[in-house]
C-alpha atoms as a PDB file:
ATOM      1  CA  UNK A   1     125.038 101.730 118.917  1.00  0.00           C
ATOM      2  CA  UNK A   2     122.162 100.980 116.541  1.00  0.00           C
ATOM      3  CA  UNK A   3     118.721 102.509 117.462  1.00  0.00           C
ATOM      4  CA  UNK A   4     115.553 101.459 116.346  1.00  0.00           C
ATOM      5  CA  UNK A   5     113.331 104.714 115.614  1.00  0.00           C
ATOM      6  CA  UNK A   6     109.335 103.678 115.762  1.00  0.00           C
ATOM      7  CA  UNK A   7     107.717 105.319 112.432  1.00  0.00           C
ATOM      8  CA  UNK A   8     103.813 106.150 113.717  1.00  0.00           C
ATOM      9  CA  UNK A   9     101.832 103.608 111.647  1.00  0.00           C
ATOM     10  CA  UNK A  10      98.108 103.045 112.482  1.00  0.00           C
ATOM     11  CA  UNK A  11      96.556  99.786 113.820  1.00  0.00           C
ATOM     12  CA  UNK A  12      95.834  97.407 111.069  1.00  0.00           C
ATOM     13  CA  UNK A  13      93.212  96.062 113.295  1.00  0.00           C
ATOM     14  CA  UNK A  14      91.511  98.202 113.799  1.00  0.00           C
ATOM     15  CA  UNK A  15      89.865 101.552 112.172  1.00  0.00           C
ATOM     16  CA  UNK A  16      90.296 104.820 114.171  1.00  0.00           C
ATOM     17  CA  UNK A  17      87.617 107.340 112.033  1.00  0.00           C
ATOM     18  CA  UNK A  18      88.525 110.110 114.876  1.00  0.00           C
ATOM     19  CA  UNK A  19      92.566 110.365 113.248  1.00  0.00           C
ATOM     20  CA  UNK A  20      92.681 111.755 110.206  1.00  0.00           C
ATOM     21  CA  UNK A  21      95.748 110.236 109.067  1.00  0.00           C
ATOM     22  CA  UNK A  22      94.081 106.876 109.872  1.00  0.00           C
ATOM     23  CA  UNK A  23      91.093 107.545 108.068  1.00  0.00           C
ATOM     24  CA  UNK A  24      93.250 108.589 105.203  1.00  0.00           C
ATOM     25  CA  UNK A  25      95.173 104.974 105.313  1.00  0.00           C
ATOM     26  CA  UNK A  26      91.659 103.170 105.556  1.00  0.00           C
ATOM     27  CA  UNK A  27      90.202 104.893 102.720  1.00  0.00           C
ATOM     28  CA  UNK A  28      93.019 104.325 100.629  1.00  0.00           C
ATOM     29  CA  UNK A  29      93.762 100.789 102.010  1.00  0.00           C
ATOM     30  CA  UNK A  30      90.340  99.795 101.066  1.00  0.00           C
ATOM     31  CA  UNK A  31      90.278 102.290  98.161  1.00  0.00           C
ATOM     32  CA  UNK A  32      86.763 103.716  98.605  1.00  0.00           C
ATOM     33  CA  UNK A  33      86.067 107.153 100.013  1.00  0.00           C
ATOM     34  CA  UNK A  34      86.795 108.383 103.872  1.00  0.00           C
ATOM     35  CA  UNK A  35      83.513 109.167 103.964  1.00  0.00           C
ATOM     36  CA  UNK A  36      82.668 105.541 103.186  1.00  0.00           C
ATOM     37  CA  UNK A  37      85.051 104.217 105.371  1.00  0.00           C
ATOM     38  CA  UNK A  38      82.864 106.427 108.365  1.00  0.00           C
ATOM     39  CA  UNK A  39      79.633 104.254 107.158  1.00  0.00           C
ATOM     40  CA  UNK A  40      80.875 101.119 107.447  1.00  0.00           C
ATOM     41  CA  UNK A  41      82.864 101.878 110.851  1.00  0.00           C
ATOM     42  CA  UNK A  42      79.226 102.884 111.826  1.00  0.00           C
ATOM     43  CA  UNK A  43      77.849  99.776 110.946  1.00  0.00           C
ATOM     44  CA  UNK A  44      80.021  97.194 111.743  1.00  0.00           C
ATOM     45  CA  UNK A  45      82.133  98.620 114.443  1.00  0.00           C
ATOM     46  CA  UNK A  46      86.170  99.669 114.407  1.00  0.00           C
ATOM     47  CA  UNK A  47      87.390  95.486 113.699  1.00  0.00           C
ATOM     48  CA  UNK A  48      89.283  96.157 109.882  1.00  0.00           C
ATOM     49  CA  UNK A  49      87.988  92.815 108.875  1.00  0.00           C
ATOM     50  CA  UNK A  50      84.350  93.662 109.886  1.00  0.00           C
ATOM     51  CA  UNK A  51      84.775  97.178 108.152  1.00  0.00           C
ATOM     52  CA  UNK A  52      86.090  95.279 105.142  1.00  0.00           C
ATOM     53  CA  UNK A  53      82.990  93.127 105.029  1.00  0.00           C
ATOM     54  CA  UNK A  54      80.885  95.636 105.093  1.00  0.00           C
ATOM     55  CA  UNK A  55      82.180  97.662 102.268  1.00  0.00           C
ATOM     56  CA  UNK A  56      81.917  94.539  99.767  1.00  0.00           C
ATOM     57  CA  UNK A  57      78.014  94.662 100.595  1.00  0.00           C
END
């Protein structure tokens, strides 16, 4: 019997900046800083596409 074993990714769509390994994803997933990853959750909310937005302002 084959079993199909979940690996623990985060959400791509959205951006979790209380989960450390998330944050660590984002920031490298967008290649900027976690601490600029923070910022832009701040100002455009957890959507990945919003948080992408803002960081090409």
């Amino acid at each position: 019997m084959n079993r199909k074993i979940k690996v623990n990714t985060p959400d791509t769509r959205s951006v979790d900046i209380d989960d450390a390994y998330a944050l660590e994803f984002w920031a490298r997933e967008f290649n900027v800083s976690q601490e600029k990853v923070k910022a832009a959750v701040l100002a455009a909310g957890t959507a990945a596409l919003d948080v992408k937005r803002e960081l090409k302002k």
